[in-house]
C-alpha atoms as a PDB file:
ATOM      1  CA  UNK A   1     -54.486-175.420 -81.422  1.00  0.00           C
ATOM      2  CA  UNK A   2     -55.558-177.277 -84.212  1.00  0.00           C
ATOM      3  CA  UNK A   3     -53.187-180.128 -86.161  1.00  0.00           C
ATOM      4  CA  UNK A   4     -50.403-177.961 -87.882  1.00  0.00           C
ATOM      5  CA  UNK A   5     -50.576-180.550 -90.604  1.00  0.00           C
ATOM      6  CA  UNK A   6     -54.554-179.652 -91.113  1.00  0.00           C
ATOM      7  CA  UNK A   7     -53.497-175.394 -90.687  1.00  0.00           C
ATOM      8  CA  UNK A   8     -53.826-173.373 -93.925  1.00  0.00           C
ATOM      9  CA  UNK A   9     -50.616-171.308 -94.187  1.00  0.00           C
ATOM     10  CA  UNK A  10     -51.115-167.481 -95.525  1.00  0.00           C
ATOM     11  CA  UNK A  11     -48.823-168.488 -98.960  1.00  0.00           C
ATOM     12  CA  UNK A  12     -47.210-165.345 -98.633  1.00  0.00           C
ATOM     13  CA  UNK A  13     -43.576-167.212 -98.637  1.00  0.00           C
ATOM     14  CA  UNK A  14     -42.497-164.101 -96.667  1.00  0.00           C
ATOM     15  CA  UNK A  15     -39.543-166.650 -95.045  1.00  0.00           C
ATOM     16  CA  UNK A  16     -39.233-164.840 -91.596  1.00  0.00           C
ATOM     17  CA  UNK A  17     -39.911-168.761 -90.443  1.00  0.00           C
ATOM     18  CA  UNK A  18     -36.866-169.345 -92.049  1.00  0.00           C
ATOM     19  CA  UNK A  19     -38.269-171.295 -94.931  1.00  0.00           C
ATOM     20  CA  UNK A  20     -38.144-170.616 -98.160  1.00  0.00           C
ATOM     21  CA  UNK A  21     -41.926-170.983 -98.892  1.00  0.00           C
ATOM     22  CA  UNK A  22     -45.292-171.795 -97.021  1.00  0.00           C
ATOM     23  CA  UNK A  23     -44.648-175.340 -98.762  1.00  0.00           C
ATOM     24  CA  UNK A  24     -41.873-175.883 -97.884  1.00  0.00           C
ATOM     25  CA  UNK A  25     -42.527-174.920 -94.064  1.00  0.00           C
ATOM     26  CA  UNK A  26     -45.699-177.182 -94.468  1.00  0.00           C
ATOM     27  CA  UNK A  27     -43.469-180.530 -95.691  1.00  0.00           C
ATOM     28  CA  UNK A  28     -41.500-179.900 -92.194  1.00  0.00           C
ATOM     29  CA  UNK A  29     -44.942-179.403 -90.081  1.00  0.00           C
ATOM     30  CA  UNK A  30     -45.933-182.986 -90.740  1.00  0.00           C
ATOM     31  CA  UNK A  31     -42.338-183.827 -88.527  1.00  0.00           C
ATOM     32  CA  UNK A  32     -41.929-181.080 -86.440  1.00  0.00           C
ATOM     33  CA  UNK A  33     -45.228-179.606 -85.533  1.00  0.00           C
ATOM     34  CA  UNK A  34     -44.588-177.307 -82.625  1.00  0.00           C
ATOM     35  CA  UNK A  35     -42.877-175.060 -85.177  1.00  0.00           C
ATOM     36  CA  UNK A  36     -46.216-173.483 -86.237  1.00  0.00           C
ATOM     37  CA  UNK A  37     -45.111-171.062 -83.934  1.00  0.00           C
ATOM     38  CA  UNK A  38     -42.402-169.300 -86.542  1.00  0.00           C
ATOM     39  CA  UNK A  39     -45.782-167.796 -88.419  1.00  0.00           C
ATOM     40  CA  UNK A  40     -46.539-164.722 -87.190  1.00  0.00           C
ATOM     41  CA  UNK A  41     -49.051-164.249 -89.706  1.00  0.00           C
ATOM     42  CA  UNK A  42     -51.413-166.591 -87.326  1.00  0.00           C
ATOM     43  CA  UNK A  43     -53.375-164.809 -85.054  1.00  0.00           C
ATOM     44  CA  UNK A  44     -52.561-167.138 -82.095  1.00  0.00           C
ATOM     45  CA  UNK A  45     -49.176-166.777 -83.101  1.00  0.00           C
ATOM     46  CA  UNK A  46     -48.882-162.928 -82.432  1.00  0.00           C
ATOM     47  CA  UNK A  47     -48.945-161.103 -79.387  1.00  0.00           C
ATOM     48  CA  UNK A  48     -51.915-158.401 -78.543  1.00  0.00           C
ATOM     49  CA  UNK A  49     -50.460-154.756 -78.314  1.00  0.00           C
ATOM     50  CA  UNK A  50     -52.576-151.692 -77.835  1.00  0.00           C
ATOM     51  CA  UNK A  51     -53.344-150.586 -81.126  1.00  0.00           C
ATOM     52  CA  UNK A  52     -54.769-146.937 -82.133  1.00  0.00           C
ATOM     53  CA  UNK A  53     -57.072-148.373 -84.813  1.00  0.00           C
ATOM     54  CA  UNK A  54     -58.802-149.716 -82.313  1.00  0.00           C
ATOM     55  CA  UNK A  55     -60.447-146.012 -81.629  1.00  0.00           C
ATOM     56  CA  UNK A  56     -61.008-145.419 -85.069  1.00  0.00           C
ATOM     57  CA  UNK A  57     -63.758-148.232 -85.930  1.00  0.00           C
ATOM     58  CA  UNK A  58     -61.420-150.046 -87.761  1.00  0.00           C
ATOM     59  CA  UNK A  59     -62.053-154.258 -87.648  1.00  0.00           C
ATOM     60  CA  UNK A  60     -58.591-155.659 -86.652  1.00  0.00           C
ATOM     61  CA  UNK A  61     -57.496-158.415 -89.472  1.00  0.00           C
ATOM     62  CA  UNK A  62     -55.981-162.163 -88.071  1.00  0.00           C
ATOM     63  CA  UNK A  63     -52.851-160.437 -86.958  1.00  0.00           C
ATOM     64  CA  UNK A  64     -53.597-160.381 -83.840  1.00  0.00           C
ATOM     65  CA  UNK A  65     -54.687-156.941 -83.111  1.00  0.00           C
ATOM     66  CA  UNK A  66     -50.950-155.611 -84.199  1.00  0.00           C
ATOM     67  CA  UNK A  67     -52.279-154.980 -87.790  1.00  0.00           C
ATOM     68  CA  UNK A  68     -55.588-154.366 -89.659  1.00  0.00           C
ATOM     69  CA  UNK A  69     -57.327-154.863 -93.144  1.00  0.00           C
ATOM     70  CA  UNK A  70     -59.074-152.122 -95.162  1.00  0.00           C
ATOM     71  CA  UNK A  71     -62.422-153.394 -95.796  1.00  0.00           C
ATOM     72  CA  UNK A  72     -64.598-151.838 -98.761  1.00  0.00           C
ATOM     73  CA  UNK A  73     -66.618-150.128 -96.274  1.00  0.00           C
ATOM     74  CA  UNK A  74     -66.195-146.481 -97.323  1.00  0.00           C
ATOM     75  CA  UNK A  75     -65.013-144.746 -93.662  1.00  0.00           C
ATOM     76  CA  UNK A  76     -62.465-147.538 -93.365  1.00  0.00           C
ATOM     77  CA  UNK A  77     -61.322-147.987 -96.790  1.00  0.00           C
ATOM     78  CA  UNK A  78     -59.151-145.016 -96.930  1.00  0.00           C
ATOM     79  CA  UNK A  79     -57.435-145.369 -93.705  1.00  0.00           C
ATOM     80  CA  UNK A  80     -54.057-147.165 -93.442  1.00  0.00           C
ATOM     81  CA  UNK A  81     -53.116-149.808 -90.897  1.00  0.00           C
ATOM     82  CA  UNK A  82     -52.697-147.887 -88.102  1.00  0.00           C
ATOM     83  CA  UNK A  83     -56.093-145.843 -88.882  1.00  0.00           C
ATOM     84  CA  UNK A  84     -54.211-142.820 -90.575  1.00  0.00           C
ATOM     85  CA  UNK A  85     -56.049-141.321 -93.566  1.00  0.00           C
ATOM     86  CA  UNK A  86     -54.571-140.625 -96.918  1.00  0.00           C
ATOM     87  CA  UNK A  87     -56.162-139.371-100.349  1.00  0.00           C
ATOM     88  CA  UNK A  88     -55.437-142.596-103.023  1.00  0.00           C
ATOM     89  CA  UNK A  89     -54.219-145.724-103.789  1.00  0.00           C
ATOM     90  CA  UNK A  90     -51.050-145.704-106.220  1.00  0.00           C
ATOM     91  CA  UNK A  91     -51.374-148.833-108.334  1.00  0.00           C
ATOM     92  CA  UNK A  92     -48.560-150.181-110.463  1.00  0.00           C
ATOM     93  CA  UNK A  93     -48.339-150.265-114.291  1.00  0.00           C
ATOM     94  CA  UNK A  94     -49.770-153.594-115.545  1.00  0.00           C
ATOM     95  CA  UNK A  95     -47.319-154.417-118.123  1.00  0.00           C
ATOM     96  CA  UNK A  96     -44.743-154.136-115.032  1.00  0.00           C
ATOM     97  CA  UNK A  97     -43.766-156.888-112.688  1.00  0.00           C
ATOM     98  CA  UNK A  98     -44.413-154.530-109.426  1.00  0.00           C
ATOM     99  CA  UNK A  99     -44.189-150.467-108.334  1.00  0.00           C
ATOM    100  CA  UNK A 100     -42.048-148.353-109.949  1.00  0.00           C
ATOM    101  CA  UNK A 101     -39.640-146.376-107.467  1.00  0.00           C
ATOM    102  CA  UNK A 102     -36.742-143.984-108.524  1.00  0.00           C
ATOM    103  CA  UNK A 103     -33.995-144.771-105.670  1.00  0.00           C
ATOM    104  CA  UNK A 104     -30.102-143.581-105.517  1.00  0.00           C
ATOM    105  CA  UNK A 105     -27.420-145.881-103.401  1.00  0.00           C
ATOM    106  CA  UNK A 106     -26.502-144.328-100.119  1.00  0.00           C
ATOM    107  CA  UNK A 107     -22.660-144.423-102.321  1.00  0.00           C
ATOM    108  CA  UNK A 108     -23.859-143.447-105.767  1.00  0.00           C
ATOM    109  CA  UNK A 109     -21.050-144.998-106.618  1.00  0.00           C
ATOM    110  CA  UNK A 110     -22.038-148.196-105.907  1.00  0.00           C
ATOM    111  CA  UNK A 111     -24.189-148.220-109.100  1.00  0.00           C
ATOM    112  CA  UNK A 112     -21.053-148.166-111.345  1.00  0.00           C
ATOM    113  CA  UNK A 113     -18.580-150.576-109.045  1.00  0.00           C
ATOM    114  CA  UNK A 114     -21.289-153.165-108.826  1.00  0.00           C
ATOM    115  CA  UNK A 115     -21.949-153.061-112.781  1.00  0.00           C
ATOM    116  CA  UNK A 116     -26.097-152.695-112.105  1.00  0.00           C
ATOM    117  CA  UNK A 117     -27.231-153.230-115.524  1.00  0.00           C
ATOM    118  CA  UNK A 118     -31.321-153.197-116.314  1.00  0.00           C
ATOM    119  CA  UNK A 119     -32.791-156.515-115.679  1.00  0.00           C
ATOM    120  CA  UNK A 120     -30.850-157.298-112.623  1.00  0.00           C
ATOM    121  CA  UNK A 121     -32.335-157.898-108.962  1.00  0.00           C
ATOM    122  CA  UNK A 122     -31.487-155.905-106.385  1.00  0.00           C
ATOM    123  CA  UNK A 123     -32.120-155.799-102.661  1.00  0.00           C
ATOM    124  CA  UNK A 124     -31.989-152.367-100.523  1.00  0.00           C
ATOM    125  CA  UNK A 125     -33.509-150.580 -97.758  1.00  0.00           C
ATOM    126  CA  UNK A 126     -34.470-146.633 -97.536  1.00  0.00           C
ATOM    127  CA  UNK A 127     -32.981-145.489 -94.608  1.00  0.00           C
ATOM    128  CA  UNK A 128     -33.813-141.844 -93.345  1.00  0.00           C
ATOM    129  CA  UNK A 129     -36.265-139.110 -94.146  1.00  0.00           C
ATOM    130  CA  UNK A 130     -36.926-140.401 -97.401  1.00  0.00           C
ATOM    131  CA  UNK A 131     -38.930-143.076 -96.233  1.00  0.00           C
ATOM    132  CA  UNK A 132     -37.101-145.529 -93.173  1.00  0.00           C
ATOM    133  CA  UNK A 133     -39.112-148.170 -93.960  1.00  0.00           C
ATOM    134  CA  UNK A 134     -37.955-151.199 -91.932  1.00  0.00           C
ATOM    135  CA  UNK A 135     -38.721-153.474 -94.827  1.00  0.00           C
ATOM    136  CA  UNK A 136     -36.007-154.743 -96.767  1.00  0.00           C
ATOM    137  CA  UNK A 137     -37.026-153.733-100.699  1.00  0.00           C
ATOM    138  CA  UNK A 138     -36.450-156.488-103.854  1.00  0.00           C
ATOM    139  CA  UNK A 139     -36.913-155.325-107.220  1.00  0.00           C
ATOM    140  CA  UNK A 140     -35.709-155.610-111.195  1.00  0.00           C
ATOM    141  CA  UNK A 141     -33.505-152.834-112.452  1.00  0.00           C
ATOM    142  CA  UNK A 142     -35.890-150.860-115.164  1.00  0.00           C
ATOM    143  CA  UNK A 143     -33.301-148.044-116.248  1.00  0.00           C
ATOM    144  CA  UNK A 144     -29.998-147.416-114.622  1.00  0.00           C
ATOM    145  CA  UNK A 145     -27.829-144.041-115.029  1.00  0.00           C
ATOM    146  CA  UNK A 146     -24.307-144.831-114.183  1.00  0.00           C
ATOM    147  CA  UNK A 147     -23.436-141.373-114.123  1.00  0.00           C
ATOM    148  CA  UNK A 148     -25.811-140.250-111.578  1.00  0.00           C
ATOM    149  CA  UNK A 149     -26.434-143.361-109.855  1.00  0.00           C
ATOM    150  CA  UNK A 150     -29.982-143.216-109.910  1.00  0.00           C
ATOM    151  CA  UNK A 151     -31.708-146.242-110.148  1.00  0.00           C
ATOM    152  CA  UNK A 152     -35.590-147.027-111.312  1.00  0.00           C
ATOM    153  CA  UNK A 153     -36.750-150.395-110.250  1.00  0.00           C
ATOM    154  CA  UNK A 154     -39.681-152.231-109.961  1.00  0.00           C
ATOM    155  CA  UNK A 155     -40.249-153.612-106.420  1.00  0.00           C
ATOM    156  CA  UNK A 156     -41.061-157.102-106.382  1.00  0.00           C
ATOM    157  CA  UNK A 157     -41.385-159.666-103.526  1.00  0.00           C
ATOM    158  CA  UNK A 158     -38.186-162.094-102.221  1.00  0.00           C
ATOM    159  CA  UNK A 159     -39.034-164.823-104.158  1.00  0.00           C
ATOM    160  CA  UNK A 160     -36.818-163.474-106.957  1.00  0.00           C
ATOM    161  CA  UNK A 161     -33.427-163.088-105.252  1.00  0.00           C
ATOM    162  CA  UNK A 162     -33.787-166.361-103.199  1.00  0.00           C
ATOM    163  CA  UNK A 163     -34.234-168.240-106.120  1.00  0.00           C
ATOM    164  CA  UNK A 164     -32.382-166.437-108.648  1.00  0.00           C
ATOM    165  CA  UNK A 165     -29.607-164.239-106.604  1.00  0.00           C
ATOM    166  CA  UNK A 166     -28.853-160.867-106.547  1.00  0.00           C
ATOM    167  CA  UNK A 167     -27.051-157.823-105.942  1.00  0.00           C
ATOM    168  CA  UNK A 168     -27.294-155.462-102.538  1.00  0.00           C
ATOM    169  CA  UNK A 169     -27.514-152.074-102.802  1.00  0.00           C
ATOM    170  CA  UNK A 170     -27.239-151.461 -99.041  1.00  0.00           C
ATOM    171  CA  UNK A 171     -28.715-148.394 -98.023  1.00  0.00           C
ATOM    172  CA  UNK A 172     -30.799-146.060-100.298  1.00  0.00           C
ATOM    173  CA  UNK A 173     -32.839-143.240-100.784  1.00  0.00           C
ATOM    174  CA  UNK A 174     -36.394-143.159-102.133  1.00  0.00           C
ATOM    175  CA  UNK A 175     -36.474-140.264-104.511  1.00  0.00           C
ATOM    176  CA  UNK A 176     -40.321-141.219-106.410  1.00  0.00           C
ATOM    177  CA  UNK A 177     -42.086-143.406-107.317  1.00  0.00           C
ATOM    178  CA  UNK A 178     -44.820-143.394-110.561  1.00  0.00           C
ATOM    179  CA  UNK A 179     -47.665-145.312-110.914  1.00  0.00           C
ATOM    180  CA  UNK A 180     -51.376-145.461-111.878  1.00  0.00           C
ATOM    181  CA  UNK A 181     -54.169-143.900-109.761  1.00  0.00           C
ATOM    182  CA  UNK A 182     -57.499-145.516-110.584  1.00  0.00           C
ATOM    183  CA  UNK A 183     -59.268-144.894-106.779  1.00  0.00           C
ATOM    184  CA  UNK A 184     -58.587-141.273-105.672  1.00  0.00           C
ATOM    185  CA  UNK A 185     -61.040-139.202-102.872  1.00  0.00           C
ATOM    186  CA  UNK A 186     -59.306-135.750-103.897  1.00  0.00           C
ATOM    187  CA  UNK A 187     -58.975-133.899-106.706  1.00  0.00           C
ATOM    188  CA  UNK A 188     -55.855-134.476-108.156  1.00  0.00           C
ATOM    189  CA  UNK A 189     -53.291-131.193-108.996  1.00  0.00           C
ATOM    190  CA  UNK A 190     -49.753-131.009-110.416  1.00  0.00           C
ATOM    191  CA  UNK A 191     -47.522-129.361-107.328  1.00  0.00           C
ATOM    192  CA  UNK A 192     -49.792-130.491-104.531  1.00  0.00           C
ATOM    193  CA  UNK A 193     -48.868-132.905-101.652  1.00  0.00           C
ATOM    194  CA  UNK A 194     -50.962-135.651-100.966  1.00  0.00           C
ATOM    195  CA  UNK A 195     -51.481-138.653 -98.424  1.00  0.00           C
ATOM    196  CA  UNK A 196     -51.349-141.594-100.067  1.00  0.00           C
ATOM    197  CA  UNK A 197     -51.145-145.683 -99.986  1.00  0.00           C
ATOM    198  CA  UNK A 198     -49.162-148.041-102.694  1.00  0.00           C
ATOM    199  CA  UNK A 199     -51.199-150.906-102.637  1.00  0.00           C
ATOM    200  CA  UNK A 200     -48.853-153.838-102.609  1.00  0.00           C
ATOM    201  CA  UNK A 201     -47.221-151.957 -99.637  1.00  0.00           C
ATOM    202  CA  UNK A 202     -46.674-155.121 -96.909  1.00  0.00           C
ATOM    203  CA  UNK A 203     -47.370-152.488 -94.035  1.00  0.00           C
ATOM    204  CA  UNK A 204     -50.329-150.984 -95.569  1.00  0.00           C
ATOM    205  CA  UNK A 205     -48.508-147.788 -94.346  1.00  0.00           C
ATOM    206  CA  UNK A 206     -49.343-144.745 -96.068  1.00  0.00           C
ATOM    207  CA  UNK A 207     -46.671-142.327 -97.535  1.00  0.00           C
ATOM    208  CA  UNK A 208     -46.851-138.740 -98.758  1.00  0.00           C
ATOM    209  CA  UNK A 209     -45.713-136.919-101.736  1.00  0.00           C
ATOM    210  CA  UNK A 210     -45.619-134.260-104.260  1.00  0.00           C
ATOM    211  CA  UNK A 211     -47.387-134.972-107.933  1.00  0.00           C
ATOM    212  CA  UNK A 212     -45.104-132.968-110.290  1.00  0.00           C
ATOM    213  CA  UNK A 213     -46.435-135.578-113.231  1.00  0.00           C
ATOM    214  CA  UNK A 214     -49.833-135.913-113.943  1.00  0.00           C
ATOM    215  CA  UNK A 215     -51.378-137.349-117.280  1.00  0.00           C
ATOM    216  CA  UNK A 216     -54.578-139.038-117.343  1.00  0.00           C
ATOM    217  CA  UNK A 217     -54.834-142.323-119.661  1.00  0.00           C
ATOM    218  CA  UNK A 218     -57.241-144.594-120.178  1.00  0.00           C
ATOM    219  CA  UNK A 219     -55.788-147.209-117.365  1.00  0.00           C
ATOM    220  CA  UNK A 220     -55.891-144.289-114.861  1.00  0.00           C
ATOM    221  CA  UNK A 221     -53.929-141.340-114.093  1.00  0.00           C
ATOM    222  CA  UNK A 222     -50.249-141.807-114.421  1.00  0.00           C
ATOM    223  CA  UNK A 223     -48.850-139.600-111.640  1.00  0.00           C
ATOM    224  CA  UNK A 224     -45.105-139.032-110.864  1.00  0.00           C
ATOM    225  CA  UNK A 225     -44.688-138.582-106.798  1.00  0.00           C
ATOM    226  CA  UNK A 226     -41.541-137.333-105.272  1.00  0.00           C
ATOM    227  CA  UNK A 227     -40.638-135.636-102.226  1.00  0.00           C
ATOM    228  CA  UNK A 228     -41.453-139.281-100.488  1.00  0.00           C
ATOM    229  CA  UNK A 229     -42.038-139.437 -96.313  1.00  0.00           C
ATOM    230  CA  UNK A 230     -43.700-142.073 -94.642  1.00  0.00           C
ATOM    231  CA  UNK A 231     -46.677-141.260 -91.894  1.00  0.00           C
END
């Protein structure tokens, strides 16, 4: 292994080696070395599972075989991580700080008891057929209907609550998301059902859903998905 004091960290600041950034990790590396270990975004850090990509032509990324990365090569850049295809990637609006997604508390009523009011940061997971992603969600409240519960936010990374704070939503359901397509391989149609992948998704999973917005601009075309599955 080389000298953990000489090893480039990923700068992701993802925290699962329980600090708060890659700096900060780095700063306790020059004292404690052997806790390189806590990345798991090393390769020699993960551990080697069979992985179906690896029938699909796909070149595995540094994570050790358990993930991969698209590369620009056409067959492999629309597959997902785990060599699934899907039909686009769903960018987020620039002037926005990350994806847009249209959720509603497992409680609705937690919208009005914990006063969410537009500019806040929130934390949540979708549980259930929605989505079940087993990534824990941060975003900024965009619009919030009290009455309803429904929630748009823009999903962001963790840096925002650690530093800042925020408010947990718990559980929640994914009911959309809209966005920007700018790379699609299909012809695009209001009503139809599509395979697709958000691109600042961490799993590089791909989702599915149902365009029932579709308006083309001159950024792309802004799409409204809903409907949302994941696989």
């Amino acid at each position: 292994m080389d000298n953990p004091t000489e090893v480039k960290l990923p700068g992701l600041d993802c925290g699962i080696c329980g600090f708060r950034t890659c700096d900060d990790f780095a700063e306790r590396l020059a004292e404690q070395p052997e806790l390189l270990v806590r990345c798991i975004h090393l390769s020699e850090n993960m551990v080697s599972v069979p992985n179906p990509v690896e029938t699909s032509g796909l070149t595995p990324s540094s994570c050790g075989g358990v993930c991969t990365a698209l590369t620009t090569d056409t067959a492999e850049k629309w597959r997902d991580s785990l060599g699934r295809e899907f039909d686009f990637y769903l960018e987020h609006f620039p002037e926005e700080p990350g994806p847009r997604e249209i959720i509603l508390p497992h409680n609705p009523m937690l919208t009005r008891e914990m006063e969410i009011k537009k500019g806040e940061i929130l934390i949540g997971r979708p549980l259930g057929i929605s989505c079940g992603c087993p990534i824990t969600h941060c975003g900024v409240a965009m619009d919030v209907d009290s009455r309803s519960g429904v929630i748009v936010w823009c999903v962001t990374g963790p840096l925002g609550p650690r530093q800042e704070g925020y408010k947990d939503l718990g559980y929640y359901i994914a009911e959309g998301y809209e966005g920007l397509i700018t790379e699609t391989r299909s012809e695009l149609k209001i009503g139809a059902r599509y395979y697709f992948l958000p691109r600042m998704c961490m799993l590089q999973w791909r989702h599915s859903g149902l365009i029932n917005y579709l308006n083309r601009t001159k950024e792309g075309w802004q799409v409204r998905l809903e409907g949302l599955w994941i696989g």
